[in-house]
C-alpha atoms as a PDB file:
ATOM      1  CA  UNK A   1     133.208 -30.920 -29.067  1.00  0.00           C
ATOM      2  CA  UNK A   2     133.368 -31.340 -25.418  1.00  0.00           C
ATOM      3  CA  UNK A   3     131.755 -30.444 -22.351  1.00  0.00           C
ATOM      4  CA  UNK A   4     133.557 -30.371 -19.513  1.00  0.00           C
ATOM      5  CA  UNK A   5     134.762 -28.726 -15.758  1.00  0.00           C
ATOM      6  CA  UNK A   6     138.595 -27.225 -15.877  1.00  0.00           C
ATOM      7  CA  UNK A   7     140.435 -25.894 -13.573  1.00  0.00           C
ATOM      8  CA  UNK A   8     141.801 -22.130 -13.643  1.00  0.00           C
ATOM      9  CA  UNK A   9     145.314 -22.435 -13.718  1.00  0.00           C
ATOM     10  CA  UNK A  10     145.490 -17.982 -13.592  1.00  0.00           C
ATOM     11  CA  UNK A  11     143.197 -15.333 -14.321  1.00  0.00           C
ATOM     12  CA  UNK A  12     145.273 -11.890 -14.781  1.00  0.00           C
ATOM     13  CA  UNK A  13     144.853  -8.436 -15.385  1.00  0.00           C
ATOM     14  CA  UNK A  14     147.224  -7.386 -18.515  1.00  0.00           C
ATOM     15  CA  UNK A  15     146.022  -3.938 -19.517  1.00  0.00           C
ATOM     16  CA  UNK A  16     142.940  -2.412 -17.327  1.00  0.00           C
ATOM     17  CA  UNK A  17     139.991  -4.239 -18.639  1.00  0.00           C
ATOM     18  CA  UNK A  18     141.804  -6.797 -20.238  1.00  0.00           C
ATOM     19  CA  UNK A  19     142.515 -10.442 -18.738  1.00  0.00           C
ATOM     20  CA  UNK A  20     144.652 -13.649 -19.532  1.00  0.00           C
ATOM     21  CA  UNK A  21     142.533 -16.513 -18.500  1.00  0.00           C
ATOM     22  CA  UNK A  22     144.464 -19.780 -18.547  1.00  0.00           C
ATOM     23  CA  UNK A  23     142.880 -23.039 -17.755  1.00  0.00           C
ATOM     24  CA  UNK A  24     143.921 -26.947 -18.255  1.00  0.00           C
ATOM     25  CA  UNK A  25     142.618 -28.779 -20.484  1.00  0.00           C
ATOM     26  CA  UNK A  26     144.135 -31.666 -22.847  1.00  0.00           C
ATOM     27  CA  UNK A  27     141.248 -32.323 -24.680  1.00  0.00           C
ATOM     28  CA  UNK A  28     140.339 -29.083 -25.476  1.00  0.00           C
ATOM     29  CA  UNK A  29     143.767 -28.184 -26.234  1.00  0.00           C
ATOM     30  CA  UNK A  30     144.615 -30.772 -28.588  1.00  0.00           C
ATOM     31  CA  UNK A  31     141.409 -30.199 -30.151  1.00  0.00           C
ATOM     32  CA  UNK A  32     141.477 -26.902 -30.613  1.00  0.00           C
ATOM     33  CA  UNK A  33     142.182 -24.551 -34.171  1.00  0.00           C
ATOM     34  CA  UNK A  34     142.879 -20.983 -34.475  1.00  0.00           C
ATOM     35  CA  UNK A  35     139.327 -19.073 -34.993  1.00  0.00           C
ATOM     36  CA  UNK A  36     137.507 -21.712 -32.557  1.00  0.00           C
ATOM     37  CA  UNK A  37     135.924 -20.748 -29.594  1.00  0.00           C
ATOM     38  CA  UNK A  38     134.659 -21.672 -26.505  1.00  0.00           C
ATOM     39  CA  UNK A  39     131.458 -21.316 -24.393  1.00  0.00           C
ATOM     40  CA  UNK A  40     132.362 -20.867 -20.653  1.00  0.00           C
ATOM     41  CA  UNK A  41     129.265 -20.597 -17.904  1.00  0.00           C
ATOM     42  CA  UNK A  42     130.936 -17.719 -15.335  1.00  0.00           C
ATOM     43  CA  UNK A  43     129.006 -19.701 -12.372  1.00  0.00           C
ATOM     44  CA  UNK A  44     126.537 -22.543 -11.409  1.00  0.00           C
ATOM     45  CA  UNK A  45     123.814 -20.522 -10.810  1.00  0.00           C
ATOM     46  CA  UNK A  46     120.867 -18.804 -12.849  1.00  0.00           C
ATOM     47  CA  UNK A  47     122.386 -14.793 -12.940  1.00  0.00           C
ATOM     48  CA  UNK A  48     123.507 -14.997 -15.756  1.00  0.00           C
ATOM     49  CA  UNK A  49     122.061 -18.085 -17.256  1.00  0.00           C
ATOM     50  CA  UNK A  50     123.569 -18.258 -20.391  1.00  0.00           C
ATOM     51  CA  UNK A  51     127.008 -19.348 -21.432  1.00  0.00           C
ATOM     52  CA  UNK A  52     129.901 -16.675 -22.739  1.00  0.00           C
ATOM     53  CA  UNK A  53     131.335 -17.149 -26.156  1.00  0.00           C
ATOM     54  CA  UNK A  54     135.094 -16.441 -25.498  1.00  0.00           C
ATOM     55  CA  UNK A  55     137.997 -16.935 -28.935  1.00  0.00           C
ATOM     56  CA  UNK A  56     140.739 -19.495 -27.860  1.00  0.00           C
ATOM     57  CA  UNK A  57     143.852 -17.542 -27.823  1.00  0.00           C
ATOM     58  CA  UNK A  58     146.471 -19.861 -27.553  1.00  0.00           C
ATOM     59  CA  UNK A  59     147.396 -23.166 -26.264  1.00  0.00           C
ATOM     60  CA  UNK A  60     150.312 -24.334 -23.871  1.00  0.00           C
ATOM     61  CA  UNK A  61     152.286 -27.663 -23.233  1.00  0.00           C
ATOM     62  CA  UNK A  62     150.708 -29.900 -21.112  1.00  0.00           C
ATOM     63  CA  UNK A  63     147.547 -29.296 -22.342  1.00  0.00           C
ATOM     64  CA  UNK A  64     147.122 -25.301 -21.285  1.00  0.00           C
ATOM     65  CA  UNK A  65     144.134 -23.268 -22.876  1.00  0.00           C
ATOM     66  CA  UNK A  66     144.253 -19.425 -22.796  1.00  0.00           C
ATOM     67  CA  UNK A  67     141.502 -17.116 -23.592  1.00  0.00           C
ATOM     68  CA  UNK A  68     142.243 -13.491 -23.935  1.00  0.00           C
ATOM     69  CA  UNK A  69     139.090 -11.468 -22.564  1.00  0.00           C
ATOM     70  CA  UNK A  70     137.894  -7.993 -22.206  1.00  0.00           C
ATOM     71  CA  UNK A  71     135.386  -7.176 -18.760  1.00  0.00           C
ATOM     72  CA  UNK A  72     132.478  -5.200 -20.418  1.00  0.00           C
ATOM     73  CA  UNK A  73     129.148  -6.841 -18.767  1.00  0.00           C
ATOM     74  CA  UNK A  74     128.345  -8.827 -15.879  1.00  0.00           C
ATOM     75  CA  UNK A  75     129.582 -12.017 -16.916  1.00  0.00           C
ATOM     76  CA  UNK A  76     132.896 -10.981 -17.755  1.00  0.00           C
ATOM     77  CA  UNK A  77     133.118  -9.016 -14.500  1.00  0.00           C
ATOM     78  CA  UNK A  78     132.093 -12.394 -12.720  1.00  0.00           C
ATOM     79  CA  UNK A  79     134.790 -13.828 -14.785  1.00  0.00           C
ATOM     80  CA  UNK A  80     137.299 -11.337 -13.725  1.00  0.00           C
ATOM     81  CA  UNK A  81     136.776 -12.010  -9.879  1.00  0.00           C
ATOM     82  CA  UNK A  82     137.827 -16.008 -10.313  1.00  0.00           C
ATOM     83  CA  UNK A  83     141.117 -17.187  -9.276  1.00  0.00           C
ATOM     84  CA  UNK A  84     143.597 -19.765  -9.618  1.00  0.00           C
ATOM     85  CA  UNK A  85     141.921 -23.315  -7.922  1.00  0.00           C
ATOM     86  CA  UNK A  86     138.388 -22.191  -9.292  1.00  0.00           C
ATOM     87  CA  UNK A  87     136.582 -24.533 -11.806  1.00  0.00           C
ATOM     88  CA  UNK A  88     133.989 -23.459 -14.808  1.00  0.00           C
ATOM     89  CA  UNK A  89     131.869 -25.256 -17.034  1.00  0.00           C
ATOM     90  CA  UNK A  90     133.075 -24.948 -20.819  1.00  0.00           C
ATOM     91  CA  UNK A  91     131.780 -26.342 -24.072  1.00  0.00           C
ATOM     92  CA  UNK A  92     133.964 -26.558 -27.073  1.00  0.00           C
ATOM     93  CA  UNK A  93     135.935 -26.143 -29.041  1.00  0.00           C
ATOM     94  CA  UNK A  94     133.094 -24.529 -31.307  1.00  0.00           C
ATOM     95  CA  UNK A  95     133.052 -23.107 -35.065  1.00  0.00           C
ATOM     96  CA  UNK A  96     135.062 -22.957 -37.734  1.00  0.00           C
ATOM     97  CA  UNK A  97     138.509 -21.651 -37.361  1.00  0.00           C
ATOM     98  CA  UNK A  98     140.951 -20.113 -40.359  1.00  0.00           C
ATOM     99  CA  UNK A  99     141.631 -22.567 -43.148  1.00  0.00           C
ATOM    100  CA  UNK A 100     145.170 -21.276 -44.190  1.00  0.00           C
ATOM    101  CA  UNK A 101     146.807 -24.599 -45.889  1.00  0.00           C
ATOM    102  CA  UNK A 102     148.756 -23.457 -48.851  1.00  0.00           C
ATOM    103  CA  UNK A 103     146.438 -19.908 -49.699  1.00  0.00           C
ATOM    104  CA  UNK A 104     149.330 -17.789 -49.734  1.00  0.00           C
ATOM    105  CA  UNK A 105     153.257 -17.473 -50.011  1.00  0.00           C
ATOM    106  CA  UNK A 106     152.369 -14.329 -47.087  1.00  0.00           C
ATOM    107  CA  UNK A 107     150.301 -13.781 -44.668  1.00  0.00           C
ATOM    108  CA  UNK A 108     148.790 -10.376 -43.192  1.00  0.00           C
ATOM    109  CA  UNK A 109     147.042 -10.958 -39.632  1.00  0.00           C
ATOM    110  CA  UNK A 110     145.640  -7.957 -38.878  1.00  0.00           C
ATOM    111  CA  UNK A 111     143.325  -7.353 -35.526  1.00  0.00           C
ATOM    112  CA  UNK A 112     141.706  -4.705 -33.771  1.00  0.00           C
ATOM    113  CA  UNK A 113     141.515  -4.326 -30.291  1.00  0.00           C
ATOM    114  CA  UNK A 114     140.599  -7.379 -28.647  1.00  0.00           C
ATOM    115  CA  UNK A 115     139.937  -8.862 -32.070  1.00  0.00           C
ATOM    116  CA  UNK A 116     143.480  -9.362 -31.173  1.00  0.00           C
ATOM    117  CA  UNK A 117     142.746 -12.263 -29.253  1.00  0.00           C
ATOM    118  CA  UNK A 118     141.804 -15.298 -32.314  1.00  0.00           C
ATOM    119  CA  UNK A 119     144.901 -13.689 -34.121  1.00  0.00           C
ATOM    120  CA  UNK A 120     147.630 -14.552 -31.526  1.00  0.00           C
ATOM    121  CA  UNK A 121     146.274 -18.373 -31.986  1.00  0.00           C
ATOM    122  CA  UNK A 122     146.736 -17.953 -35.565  1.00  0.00           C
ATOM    123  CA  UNK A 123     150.497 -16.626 -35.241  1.00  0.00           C
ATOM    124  CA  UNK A 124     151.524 -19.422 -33.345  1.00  0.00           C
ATOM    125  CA  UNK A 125     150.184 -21.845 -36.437  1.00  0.00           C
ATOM    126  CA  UNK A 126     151.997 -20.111 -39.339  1.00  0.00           C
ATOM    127  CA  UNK A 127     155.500 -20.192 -40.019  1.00  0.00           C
ATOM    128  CA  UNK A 128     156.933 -16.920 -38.490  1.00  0.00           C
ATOM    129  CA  UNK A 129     158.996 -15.709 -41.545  1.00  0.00           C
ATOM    130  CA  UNK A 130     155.785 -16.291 -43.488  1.00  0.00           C
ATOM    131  CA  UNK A 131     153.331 -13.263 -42.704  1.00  0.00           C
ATOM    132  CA  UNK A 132     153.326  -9.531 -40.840  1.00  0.00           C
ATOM    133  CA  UNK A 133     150.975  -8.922 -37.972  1.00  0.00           C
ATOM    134  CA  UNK A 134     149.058  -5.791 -37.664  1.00  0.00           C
ATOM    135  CA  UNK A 135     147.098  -4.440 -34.681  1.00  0.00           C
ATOM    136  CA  UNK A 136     145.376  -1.441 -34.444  1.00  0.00           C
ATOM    137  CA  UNK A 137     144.112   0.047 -30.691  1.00  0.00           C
ATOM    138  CA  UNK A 138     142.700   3.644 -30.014  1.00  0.00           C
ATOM    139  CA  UNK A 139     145.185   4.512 -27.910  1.00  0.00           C
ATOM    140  CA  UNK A 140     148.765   3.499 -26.349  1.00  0.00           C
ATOM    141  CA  UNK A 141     146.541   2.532 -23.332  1.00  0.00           C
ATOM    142  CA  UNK A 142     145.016  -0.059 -24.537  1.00  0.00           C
ATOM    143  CA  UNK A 143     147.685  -1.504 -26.410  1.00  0.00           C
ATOM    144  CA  UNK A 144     147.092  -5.097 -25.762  1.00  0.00           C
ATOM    145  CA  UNK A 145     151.450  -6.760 -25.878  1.00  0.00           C
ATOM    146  CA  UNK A 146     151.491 -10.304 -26.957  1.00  0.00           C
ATOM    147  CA  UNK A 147     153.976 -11.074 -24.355  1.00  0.00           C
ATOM    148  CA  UNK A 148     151.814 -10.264 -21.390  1.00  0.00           C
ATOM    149  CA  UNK A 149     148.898 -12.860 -23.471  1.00  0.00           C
ATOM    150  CA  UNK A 150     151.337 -15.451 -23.724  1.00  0.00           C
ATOM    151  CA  UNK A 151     153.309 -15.460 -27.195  1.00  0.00           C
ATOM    152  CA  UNK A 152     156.684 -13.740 -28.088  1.00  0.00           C
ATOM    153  CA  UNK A 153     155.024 -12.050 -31.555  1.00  0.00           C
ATOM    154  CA  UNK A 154     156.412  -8.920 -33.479  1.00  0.00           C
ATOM    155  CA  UNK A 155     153.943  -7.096 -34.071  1.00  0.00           C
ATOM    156  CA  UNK A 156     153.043  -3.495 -35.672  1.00  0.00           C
ATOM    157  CA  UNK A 157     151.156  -0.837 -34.010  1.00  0.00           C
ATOM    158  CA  UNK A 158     148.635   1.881 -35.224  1.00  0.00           C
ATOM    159  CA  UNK A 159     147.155   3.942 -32.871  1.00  0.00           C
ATOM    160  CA  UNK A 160     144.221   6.193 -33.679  1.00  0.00           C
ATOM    161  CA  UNK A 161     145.643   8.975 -31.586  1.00  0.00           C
ATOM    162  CA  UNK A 162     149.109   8.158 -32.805  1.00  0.00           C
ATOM    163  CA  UNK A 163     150.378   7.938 -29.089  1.00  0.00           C
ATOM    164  CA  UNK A 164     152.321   4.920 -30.285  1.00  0.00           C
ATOM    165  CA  UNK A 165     153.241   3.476 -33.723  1.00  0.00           C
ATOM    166  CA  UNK A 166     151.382   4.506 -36.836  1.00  0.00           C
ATOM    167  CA  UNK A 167     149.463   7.332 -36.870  1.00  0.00           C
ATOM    168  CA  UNK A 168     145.797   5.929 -37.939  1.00  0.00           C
ATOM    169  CA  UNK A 169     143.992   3.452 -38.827  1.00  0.00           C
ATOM    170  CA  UNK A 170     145.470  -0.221 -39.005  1.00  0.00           C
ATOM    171  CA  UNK A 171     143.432  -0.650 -42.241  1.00  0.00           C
ATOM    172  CA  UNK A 172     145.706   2.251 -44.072  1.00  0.00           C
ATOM    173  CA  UNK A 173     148.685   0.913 -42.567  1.00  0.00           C
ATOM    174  CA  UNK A 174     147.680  -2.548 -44.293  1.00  0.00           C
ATOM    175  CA  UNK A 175     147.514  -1.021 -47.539  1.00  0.00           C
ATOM    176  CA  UNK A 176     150.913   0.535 -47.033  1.00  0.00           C
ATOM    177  CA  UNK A 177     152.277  -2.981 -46.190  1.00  0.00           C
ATOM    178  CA  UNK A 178     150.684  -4.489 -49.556  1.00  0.00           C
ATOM    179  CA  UNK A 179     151.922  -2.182 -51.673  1.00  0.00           C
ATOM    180  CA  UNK A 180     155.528  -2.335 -50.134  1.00  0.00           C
ATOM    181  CA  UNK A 181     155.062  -6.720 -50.214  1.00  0.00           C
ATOM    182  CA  UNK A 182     156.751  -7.993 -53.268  1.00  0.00           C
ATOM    183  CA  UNK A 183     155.038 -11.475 -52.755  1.00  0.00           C
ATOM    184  CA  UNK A 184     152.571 -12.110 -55.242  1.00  0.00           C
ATOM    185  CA  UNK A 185     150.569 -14.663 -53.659  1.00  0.00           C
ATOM    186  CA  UNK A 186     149.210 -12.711 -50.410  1.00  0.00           C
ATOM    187  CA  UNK A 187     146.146 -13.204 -48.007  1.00  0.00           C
ATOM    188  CA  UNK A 188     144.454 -11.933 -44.732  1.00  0.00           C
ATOM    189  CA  UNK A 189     143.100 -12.667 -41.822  1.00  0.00           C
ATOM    190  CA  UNK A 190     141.555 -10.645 -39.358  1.00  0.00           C
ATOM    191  CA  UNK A 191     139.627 -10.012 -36.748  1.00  0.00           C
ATOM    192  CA  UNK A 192     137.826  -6.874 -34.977  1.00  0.00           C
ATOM    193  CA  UNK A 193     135.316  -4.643 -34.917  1.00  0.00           C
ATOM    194  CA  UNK A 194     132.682  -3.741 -38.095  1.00  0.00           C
ATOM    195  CA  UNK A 195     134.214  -1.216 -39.628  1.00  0.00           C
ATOM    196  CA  UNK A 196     137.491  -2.388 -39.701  1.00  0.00           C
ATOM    197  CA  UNK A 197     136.078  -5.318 -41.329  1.00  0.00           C
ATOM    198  CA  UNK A 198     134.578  -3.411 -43.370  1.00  0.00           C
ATOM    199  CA  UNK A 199     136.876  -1.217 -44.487  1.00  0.00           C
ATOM    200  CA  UNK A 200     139.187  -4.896 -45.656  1.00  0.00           C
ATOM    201  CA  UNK A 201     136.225  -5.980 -47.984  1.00  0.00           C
ATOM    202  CA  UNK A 202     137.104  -2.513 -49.902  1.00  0.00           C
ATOM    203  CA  UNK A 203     140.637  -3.616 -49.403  1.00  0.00           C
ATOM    204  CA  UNK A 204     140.526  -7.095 -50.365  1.00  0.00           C
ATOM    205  CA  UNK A 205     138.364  -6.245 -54.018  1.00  0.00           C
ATOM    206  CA  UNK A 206     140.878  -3.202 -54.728  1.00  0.00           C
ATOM    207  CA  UNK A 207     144.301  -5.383 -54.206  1.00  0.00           C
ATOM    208  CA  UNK A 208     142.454  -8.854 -55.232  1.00  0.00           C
ATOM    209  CA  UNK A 209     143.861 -10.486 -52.207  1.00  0.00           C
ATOM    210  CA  UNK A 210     141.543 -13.669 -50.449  1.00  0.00           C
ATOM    211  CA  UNK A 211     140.614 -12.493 -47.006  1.00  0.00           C
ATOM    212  CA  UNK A 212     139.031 -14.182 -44.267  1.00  0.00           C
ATOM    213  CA  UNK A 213     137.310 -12.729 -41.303  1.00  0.00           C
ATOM    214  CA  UNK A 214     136.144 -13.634 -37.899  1.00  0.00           C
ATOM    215  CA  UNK A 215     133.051 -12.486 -36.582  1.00  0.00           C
ATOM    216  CA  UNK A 216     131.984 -11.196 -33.172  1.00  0.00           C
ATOM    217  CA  UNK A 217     127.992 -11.255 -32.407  1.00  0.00           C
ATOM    218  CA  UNK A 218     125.950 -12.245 -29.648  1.00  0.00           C
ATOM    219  CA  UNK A 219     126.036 -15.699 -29.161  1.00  0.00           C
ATOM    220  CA  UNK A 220     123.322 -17.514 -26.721  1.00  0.00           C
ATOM    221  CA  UNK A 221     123.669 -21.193 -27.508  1.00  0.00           C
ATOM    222  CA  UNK A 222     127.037 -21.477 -29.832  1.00  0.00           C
ATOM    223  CA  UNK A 223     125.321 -24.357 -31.932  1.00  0.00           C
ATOM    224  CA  UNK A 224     122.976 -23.139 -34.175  1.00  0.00           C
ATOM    225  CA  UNK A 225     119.761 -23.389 -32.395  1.00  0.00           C
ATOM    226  CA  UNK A 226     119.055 -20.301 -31.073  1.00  0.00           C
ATOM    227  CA  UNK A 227     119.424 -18.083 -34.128  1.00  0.00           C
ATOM    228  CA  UNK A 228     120.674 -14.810 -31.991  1.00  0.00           C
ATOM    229  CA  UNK A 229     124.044 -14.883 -34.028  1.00  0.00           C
ATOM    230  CA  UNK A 230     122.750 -14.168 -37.988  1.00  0.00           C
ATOM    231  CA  UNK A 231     124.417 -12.079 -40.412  1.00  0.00           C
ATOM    232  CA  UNK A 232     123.154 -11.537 -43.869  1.00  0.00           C
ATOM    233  CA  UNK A 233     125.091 -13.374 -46.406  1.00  0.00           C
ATOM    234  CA  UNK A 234     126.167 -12.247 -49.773  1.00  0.00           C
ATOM    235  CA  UNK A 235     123.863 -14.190 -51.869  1.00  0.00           C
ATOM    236  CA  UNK A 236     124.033 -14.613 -55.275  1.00  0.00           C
ATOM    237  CA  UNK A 237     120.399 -14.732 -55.773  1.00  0.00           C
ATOM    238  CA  UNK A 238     118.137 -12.201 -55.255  1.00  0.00           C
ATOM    239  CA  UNK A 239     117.343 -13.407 -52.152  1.00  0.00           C
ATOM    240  CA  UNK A 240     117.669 -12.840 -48.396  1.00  0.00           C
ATOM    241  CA  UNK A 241     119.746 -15.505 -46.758  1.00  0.00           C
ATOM    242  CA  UNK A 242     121.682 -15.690 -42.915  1.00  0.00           C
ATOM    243  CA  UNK A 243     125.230 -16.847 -41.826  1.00  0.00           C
ATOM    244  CA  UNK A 244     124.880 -18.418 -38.257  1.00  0.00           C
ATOM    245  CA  UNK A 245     128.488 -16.911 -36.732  1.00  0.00           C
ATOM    246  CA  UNK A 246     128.418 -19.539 -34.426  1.00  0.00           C
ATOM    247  CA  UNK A 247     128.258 -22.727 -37.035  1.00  0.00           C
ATOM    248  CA  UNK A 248     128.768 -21.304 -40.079  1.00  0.00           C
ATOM    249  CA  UNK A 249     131.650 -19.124 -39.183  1.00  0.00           C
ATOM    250  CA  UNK A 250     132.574 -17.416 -37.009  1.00  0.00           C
ATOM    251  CA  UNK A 251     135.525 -17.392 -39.858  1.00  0.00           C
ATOM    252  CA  UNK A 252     134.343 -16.640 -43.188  1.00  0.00           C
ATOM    253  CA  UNK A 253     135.388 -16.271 -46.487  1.00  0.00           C
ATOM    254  CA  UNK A 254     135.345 -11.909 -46.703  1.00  0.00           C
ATOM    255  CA  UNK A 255     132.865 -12.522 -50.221  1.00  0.00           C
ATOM    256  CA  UNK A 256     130.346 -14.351 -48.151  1.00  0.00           C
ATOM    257  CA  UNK A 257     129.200 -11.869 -46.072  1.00  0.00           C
ATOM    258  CA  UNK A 258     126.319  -8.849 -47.344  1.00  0.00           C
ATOM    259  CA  UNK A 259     128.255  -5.891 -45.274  1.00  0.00           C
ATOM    260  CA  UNK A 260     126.512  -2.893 -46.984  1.00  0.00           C
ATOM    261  CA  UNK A 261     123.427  -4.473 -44.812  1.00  0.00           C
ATOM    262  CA  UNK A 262     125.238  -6.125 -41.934  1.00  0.00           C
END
């Protein structure tokens, strides 16, 4: 873990609402695992005091970090409004990323909406003729390309609306894509919001594939100590027992997690 000033190499708008931070950093870079995150302070002063949790995206030659990042509050907005020269205080990389060593002879990375962030890190760490990526969006709108976040990536599209792509969810376009697969030995990652997770635990039990899954809470500290990121886990006792996303995870194992009370 480290704690350190970089400086903002770009900050730009790719979609409305959504912007490529890019920052140097060797450390961090070299460092740095697909699931990990960061926490980045938007500005030295007390409004808003607490650091952002941001997923690392993707990392560059010459020891490049990018963070893929959606403006919905006043930090992110503060974010937004920093340019190229600027400096911010970040602690990381934090977490556990995805463990993918030898689990499967394919791969299916499947993200919604800026859940699509984590996954582009993960693409660029497995062996592109070894999985399919999936990303689902409400809209052609807010289609989020991998080329405008940095990576050259393939990727298929489901739209809610069907503007673009498959017509519905990216969870039943998954399915299709199993059943089509002719690998036996299959996984999947993915990140977004709750019920698309939710909807790949059902998934993952029907087809008996091992999924893992990052999570996205409020984070306040991104070590442990505050306790504002719990989940229940899926204990085998009788007995009520909490995930912190920000040590334990925020990648899990799909089994760990309670999500009929989550």
């Amino acid at each position: 873990m480290i704690e350190t000033y970089v400086k903002i190499l770009s900050n730009t708008c790719i979609t409305p609402g959504i912007f490529l931070l890019r920052f140097s950093s060797p450390e961090l870079a070299a460092e740095a695992k697909p699931g990990q995150f960061i926490m980045l302070r938007v500005n030295d002063g007390i409004d808003p005091c607490l650091r952002r949790p941001f997923s690392i995206s993707g990392t560059e030659k010459g020891g490049v970090v990018r963070i893929l990042y959606k403006v919905v509050g006043k930090g992110t907005v503060i974010l937004s409004k920093k340019i190229a020269g600027d400096k911010l205080s970040v602690l990381g990389p934090l977490g556990k990323g995805f463990d993918i060593a030898g689990r499967a002879e394919h791969l299916f990375i499947v993200a919604g909406g800026i859940g699509i962030a984590p996954m582009l890190f993960l693409s660029q760490a497995v062996d592109k003729n070894a999985f399919t990526f999936l990303a689902g969006f409400r809209n052609s709108d807010e289609i989020i390309d991998p080329l405008s976040a940095g990576i050259k990536q393939d990727i298929s599209i489901a739209t809610d609306d069907g503007s673009r792509g498959y017509h519905g969810r990216v969870t039943d376009l998954l399915e299709q894509e199993i059943i089509k697969c002719r690998n036996n030995a299959l996984a999947i990652c993915a990140c977004g919001p709750l019920p698309m997770l939710k909807a790949l635990s059902n998934i993952s039990g029907k087809y008996r594939i091992p999924c893992r899954v990052s999570m996205e809470t409020f984070m306040a500290c991104g070590l442990g100590a505050c306790q504002g990121c719990v989940i229940r886990s899926a204990s085998a006792l009788d007995q009520i027992s909490y995930h912190h996303v920000c040590k334990d995870g925020p990648v899990f194992d799909i089994n760990e997690i309670d999500w009929e009370n989550i």
